[in-house]
N, C-alpha and C. Protein backbone atom coordinates (compact mmCIF):
# COMPACT_ATOMS: atom_id res chain seq x y z
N UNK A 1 128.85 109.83 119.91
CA UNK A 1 127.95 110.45 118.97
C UNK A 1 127.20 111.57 119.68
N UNK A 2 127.15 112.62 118.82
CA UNK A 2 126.30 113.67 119.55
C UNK A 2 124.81 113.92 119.67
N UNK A 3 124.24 114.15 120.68
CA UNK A 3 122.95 114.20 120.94
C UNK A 3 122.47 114.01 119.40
N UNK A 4 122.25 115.16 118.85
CA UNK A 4 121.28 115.70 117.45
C UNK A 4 121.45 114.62 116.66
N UNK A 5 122.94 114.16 116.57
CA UNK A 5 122.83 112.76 115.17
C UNK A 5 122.40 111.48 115.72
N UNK A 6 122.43 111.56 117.14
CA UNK A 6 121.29 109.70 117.97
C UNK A 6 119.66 110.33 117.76
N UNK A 7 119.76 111.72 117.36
CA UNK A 7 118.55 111.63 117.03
C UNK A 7 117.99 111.68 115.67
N UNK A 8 118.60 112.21 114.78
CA UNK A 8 118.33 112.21 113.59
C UNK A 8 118.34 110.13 113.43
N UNK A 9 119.35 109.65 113.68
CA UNK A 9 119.54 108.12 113.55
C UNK A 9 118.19 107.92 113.27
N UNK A 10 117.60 107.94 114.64
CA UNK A 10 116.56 107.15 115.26
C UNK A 10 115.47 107.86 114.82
N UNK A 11 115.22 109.19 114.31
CA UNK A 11 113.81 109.39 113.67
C UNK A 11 113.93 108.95 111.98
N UNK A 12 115.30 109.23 111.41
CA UNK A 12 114.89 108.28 110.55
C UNK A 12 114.71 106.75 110.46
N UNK A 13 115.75 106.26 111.32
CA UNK A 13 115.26 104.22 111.89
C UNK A 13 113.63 104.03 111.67
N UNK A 14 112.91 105.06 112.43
CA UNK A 14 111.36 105.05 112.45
C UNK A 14 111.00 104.91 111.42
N UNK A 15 111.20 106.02 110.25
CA UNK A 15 110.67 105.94 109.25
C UNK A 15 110.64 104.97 108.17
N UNK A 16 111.97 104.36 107.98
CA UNK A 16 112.70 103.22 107.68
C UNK A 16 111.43 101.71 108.23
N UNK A 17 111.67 101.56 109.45
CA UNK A 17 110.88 100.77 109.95
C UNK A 17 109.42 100.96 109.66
N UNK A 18 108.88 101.76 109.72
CA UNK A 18 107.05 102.26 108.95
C UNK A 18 106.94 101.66 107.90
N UNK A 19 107.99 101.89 106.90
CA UNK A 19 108.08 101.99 105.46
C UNK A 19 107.81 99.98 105.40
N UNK A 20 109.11 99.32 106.46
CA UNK A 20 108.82 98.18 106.68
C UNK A 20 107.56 97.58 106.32
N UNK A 21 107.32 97.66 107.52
CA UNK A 21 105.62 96.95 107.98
C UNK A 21 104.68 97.48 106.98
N UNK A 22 104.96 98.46 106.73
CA UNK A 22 104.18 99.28 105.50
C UNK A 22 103.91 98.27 104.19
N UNK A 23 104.36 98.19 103.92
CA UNK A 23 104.52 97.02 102.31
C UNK A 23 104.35 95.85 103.25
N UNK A 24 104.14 95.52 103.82
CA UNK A 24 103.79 93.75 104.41
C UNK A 24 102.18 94.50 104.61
N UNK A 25 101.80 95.48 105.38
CA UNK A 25 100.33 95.72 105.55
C UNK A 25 99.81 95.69 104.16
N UNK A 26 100.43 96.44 102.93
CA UNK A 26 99.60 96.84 101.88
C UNK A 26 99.37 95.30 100.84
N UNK A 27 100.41 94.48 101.15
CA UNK A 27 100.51 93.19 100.69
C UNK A 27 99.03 92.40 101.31
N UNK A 28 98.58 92.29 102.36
CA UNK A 28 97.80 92.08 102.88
C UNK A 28 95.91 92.19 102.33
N UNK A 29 95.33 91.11 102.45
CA UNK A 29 93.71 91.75 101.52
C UNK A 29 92.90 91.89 102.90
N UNK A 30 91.97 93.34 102.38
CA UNK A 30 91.48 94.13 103.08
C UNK A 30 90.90 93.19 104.70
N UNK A 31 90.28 92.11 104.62
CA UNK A 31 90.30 91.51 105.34
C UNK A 31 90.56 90.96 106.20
N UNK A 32 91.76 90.63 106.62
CA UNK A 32 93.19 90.15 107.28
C UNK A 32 93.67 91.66 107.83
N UNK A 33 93.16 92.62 107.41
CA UNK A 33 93.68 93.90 107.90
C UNK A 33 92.82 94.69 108.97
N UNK A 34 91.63 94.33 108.12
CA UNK A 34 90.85 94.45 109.46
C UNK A 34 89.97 93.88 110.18
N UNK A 35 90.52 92.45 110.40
CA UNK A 35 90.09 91.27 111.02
C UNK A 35 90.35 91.47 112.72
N UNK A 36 89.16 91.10 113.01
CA UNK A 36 89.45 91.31 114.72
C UNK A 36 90.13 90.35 115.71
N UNK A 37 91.09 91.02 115.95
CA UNK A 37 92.26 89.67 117.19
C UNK A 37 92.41 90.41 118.29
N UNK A 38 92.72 89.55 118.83
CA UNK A 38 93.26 89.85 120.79
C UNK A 38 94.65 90.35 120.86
N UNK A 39 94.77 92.00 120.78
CA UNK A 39 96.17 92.32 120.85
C UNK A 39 95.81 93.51 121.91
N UNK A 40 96.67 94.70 122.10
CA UNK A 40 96.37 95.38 122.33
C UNK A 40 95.38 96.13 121.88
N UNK A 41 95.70 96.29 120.24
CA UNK A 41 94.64 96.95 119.44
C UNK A 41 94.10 95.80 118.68
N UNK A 42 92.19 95.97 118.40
CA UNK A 42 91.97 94.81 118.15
C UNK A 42 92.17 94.48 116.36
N UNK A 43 92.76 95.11 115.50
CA UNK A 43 92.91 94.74 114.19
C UNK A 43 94.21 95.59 114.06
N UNK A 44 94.82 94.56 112.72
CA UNK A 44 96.03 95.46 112.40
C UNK A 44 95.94 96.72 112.04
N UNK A 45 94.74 97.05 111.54
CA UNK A 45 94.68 98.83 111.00
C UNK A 45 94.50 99.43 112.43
N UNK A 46 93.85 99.00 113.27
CA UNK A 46 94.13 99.58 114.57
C UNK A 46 94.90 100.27 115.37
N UNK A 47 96.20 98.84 115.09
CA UNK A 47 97.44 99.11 115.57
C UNK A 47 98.11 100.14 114.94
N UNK A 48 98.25 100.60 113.50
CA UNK A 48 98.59 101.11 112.38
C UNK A 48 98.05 102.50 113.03
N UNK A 49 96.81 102.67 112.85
CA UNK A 49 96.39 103.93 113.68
C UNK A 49 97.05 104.21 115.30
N UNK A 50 96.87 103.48 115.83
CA UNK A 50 97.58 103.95 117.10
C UNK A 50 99.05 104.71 117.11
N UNK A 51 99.85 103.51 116.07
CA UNK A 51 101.05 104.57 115.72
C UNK A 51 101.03 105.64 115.29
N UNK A 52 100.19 106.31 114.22
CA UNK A 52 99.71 107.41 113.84
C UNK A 52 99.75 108.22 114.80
N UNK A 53 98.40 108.22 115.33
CA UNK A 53 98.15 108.51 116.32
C UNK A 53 99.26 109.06 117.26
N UNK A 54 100.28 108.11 117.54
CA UNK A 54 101.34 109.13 118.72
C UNK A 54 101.96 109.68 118.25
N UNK A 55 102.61 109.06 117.19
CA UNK A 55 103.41 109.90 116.01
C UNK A 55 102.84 111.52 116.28
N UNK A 56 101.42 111.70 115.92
CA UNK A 56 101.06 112.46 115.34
C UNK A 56 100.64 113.51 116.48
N UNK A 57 100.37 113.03 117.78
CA UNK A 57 100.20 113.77 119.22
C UNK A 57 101.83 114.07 119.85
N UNK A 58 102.85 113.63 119.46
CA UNK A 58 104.26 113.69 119.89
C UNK A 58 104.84 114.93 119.36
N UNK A 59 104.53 114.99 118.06
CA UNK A 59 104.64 115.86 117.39
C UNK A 59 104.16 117.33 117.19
N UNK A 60 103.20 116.74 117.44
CA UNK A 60 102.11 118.34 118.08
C UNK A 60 102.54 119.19 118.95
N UNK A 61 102.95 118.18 119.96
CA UNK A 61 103.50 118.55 121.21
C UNK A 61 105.20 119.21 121.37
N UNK A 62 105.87 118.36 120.28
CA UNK A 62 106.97 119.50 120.43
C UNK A 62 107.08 120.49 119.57
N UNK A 63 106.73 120.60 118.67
CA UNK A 63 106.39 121.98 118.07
C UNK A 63 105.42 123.02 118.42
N UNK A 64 104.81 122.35 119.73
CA UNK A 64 103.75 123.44 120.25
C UNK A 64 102.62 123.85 119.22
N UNK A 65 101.88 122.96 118.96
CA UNK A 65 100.98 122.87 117.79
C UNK A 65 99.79 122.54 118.69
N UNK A 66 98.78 122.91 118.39
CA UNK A 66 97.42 122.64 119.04
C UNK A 66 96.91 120.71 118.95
N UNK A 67 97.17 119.78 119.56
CA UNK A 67 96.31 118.80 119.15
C UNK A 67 95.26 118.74 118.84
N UNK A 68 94.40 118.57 117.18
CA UNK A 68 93.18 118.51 116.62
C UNK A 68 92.52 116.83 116.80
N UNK A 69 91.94 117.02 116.36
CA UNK A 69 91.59 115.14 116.35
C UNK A 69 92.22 114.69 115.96
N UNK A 70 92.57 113.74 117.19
CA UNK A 70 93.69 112.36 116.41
C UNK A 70 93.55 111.43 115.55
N UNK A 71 94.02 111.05 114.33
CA UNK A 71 93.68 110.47 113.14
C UNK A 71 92.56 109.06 113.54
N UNK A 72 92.89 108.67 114.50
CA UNK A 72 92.04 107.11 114.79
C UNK A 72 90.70 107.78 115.34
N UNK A 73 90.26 109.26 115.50
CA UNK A 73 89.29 109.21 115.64
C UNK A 73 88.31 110.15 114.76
N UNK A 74 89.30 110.14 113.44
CA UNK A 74 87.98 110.07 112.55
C UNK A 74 88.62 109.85 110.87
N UNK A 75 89.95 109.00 111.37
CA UNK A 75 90.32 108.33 109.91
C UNK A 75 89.42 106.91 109.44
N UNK A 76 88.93 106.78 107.90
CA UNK A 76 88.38 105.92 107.65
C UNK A 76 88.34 105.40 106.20
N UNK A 77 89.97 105.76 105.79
CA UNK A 77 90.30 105.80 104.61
C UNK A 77 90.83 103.92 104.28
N UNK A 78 91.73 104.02 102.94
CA UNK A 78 92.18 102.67 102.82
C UNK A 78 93.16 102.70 103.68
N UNK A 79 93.70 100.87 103.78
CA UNK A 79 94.98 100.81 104.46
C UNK A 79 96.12 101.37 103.16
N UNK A 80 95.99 101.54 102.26
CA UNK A 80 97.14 102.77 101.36
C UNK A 80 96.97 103.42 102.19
N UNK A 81 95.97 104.71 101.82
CA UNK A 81 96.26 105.55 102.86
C UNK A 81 96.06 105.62 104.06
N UNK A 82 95.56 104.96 104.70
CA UNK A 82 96.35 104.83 105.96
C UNK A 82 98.08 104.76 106.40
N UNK A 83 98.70 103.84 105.12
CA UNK A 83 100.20 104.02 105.53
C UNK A 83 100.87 105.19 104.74
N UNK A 84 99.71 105.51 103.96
CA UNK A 84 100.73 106.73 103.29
C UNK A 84 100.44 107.80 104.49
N UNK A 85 99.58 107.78 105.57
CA UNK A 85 99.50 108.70 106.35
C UNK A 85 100.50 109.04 107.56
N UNK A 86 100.66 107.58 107.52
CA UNK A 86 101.70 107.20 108.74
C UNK A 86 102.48 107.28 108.68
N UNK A 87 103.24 107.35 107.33
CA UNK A 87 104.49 107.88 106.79
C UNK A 87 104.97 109.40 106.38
N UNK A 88 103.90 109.91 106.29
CA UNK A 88 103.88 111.22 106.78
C UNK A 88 104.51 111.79 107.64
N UNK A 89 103.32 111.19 108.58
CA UNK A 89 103.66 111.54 110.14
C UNK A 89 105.59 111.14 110.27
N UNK A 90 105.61 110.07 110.29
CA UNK A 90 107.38 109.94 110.27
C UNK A 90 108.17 110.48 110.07
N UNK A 91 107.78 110.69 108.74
CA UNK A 91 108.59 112.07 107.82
C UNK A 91 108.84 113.34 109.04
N UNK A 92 107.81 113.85 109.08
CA UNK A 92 107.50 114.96 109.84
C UNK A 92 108.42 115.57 110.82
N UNK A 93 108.41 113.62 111.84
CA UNK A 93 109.22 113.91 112.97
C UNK A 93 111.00 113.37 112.46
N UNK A 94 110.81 112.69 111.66
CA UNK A 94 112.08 112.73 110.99
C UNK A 94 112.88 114.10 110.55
N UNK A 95 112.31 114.98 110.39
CA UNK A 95 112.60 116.47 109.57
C UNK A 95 112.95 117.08 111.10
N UNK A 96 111.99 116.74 112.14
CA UNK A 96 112.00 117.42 113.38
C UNK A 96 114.19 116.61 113.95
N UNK A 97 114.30 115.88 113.68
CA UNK A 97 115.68 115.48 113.93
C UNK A 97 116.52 115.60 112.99
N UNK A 98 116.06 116.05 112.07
CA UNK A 98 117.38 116.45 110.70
C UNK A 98 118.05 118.07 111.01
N UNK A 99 116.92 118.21 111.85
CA UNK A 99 117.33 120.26 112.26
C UNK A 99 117.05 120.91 113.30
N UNK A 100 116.96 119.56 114.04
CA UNK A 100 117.43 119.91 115.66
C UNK A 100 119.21 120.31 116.27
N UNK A 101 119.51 121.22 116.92
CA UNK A 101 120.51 120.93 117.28
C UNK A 101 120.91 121.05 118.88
N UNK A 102 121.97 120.55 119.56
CA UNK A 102 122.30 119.72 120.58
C UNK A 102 121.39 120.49 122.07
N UNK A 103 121.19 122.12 121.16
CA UNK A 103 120.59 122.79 122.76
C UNK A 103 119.07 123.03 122.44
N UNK A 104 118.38 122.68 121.29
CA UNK A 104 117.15 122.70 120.84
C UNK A 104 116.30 121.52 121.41
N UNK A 105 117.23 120.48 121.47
CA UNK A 105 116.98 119.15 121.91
C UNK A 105 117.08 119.19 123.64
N UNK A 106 117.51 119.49 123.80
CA UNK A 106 117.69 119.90 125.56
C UNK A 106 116.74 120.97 126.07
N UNK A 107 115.71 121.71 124.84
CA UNK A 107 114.78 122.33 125.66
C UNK A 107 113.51 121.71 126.26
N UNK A 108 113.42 122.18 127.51
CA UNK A 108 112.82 121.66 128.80
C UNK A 108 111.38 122.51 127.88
N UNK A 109 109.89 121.67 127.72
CA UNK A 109 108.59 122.11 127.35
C UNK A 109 107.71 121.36 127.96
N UNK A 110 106.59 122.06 128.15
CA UNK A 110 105.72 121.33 128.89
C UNK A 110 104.22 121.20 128.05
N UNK A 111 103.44 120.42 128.41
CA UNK A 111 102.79 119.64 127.64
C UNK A 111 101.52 118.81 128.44
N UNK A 112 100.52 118.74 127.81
CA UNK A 112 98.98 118.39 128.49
C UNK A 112 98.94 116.72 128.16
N UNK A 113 98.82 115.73 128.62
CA UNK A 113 98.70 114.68 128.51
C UNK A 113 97.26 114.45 128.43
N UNK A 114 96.80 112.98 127.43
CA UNK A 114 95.44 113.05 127.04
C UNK A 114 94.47 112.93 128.10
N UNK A 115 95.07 112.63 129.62
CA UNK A 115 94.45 112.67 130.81
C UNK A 115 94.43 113.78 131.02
N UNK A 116 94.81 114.91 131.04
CA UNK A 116 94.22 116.38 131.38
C UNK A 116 95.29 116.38 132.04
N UNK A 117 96.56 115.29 132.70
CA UNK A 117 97.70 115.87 133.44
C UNK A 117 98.90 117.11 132.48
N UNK A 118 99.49 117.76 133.49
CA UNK A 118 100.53 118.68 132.42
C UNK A 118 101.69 117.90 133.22
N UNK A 119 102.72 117.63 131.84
CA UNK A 119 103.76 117.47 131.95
C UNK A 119 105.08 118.23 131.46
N UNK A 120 106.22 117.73 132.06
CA UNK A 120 107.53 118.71 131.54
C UNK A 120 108.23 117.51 130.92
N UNK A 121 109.25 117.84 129.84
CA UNK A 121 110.13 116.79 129.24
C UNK A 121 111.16 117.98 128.58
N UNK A 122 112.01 117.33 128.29
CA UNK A 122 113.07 117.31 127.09
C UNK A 122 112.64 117.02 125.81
N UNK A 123 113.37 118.12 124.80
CA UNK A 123 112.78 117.62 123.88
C UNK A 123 113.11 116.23 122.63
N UNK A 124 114.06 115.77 123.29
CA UNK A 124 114.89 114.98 123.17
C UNK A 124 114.30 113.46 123.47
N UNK A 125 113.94 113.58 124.90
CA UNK A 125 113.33 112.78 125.67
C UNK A 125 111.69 112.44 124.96
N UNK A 126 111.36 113.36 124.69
CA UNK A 126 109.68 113.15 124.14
C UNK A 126 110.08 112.21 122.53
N UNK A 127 111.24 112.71 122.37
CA UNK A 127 111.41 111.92 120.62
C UNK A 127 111.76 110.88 120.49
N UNK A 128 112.68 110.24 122.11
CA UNK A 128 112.88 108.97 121.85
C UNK A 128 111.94 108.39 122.79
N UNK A 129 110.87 108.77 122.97
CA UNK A 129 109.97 107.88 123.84
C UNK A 129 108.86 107.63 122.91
N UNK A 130 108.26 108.55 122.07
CA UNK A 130 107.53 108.44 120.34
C UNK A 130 108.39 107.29 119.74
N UNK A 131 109.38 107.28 119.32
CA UNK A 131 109.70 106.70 118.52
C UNK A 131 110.16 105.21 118.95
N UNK A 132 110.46 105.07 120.51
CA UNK A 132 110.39 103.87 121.32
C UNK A 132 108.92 103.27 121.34
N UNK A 133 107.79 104.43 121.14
CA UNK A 133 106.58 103.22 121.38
C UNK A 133 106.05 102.89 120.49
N UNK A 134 106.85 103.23 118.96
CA UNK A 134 106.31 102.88 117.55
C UNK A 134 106.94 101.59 117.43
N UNK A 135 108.26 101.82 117.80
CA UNK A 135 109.01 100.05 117.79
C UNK A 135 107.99 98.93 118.80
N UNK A 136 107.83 99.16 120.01
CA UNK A 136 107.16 98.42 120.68
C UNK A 136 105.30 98.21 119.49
N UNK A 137 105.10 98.93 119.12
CA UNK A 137 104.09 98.67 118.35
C UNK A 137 104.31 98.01 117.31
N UNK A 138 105.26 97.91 116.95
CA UNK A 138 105.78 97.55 115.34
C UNK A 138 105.77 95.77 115.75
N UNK A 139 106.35 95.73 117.04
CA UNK A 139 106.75 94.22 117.27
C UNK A 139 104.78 93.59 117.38
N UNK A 140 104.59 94.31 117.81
CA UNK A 140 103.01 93.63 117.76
C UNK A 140 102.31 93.58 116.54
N UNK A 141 103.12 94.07 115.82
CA UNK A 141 102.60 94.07 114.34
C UNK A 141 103.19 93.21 113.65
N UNK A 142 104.48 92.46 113.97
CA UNK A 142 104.63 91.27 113.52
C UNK A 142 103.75 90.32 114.35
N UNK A 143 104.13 90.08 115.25
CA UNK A 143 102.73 88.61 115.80
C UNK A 143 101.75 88.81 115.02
N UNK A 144 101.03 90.07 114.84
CA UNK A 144 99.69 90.51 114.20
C UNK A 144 100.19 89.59 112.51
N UNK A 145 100.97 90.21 111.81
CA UNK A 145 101.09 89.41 110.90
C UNK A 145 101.52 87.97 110.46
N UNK A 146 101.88 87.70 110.97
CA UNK A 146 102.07 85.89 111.48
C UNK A 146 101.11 85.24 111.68
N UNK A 147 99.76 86.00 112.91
CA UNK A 147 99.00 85.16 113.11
C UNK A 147 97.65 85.36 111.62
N UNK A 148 98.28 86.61 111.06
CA UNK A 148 97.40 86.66 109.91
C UNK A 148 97.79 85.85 108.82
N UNK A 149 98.76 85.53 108.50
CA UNK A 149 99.32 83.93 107.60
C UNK A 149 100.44 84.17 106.73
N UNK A 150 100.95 86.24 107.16
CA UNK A 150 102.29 86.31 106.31
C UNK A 150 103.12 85.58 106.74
N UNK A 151 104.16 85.09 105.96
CA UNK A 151 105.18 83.73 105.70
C UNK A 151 106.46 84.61 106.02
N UNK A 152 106.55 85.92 105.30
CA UNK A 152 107.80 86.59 105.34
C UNK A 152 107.73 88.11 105.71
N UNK A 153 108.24 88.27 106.84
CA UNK A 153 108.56 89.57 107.23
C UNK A 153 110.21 90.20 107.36
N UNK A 154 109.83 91.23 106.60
CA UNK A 154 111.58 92.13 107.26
C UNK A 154 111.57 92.16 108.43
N UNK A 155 112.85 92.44 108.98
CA UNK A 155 113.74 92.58 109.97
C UNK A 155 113.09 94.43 110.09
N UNK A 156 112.76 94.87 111.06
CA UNK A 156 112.76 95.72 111.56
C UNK A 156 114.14 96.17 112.60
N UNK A 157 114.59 95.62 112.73
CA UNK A 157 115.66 95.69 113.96
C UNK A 157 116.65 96.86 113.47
N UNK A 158 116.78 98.10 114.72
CA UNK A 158 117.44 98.95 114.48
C UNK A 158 118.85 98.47 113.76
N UNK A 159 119.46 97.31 113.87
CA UNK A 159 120.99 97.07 113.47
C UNK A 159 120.77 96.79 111.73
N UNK A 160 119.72 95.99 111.84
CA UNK A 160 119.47 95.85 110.25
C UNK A 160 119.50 97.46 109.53
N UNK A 161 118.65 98.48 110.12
CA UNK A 161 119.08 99.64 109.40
C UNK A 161 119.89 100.17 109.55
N UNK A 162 120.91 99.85 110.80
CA UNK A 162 121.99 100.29 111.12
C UNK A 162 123.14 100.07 109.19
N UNK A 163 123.43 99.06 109.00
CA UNK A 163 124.01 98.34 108.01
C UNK A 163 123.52 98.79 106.38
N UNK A 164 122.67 99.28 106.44
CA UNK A 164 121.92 100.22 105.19
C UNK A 164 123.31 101.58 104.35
N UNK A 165 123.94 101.56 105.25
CA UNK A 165 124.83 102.88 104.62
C UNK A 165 126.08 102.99 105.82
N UNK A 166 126.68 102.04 105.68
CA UNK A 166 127.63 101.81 106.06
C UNK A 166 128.96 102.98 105.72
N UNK A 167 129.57 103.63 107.01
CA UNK A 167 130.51 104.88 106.08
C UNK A 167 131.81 104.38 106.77
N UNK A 168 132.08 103.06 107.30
CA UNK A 168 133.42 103.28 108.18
C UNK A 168 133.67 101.72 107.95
């Protein structure tokens, strides 16, 4: 498979997966959402924001866009919108892999980290490391919902969306 379509895959997988957890968060009463637990982030809207959040600094960054305030620090809307925000953001970088192609993705950019360090990447590399730490977030968002008392969660697992549109 060629570079551009493991990436298109996988920024839409993301979005796919958002959409997931998305309807299990909105299922959820306001409470349970933003109830305080021992995770990384301390409530599920937390976590929800954090994804935002990189989503939304990842993105900045490869389009060479100025980072403004990051949504967790001065979003204070519902959890609707909160996931309609987050799905946005997905979208966004989803579009960013629908019309990338194989040498767009291979450009070398550099970039300010929220520590004040500058870094260099691929642009390739920056999209599957965004979209690698939304999955790693996502999995904490099931425990998060389990220990909040949902009974039934989707399968997030890339193979499950793998099987969605089967062409062979």
């Amino acid at each position: 498979m060629a570079l551009n379509k493991y990436i298109q895959l996988y920024t839409s997988y993301n979005v796919w997966a958002n959409k997931q957890l998305g309807n299990v968060a909105l299922s959820l009463d306001d409470f349970k959402f933003d109830e305080e637990v021992s995770s990384s982030f301390s409530s599920i809207r937390k976590t929800f924001l954090h994804i935002w959040d990189a989503e939304y600094i990842w993105f900045s960054r490869i389009q060479d866009l100025p980072i403004g305030a990051i949504p967790s620090s001065f979003f204070t809307g519902s959890k609707e919108e909160l996931i309609k925000q987050l799905l946005i953001a997905s979208v966004a970088f989803d579009n960013i892999g629908i019309h990338q192609d194989i040498l767009s993705l291979e450009r070398v950019f550099d970039y300010k980290m929220l520590t004040g360090n500058v870094n260099r990447s691929k642009i390739y590399e920056a999209i599957i490391h965004c979209m690698n730490h939304s999955t790693y977030h996502r999995g904490q968002l099931v425990t998060l919902f389990r220990q909040a008392g949902v009974k039934t969660i989707p399968s997030t697992d890339f193979i499950e969306f793998s099987q969605l549109d089967k062409k062979y």
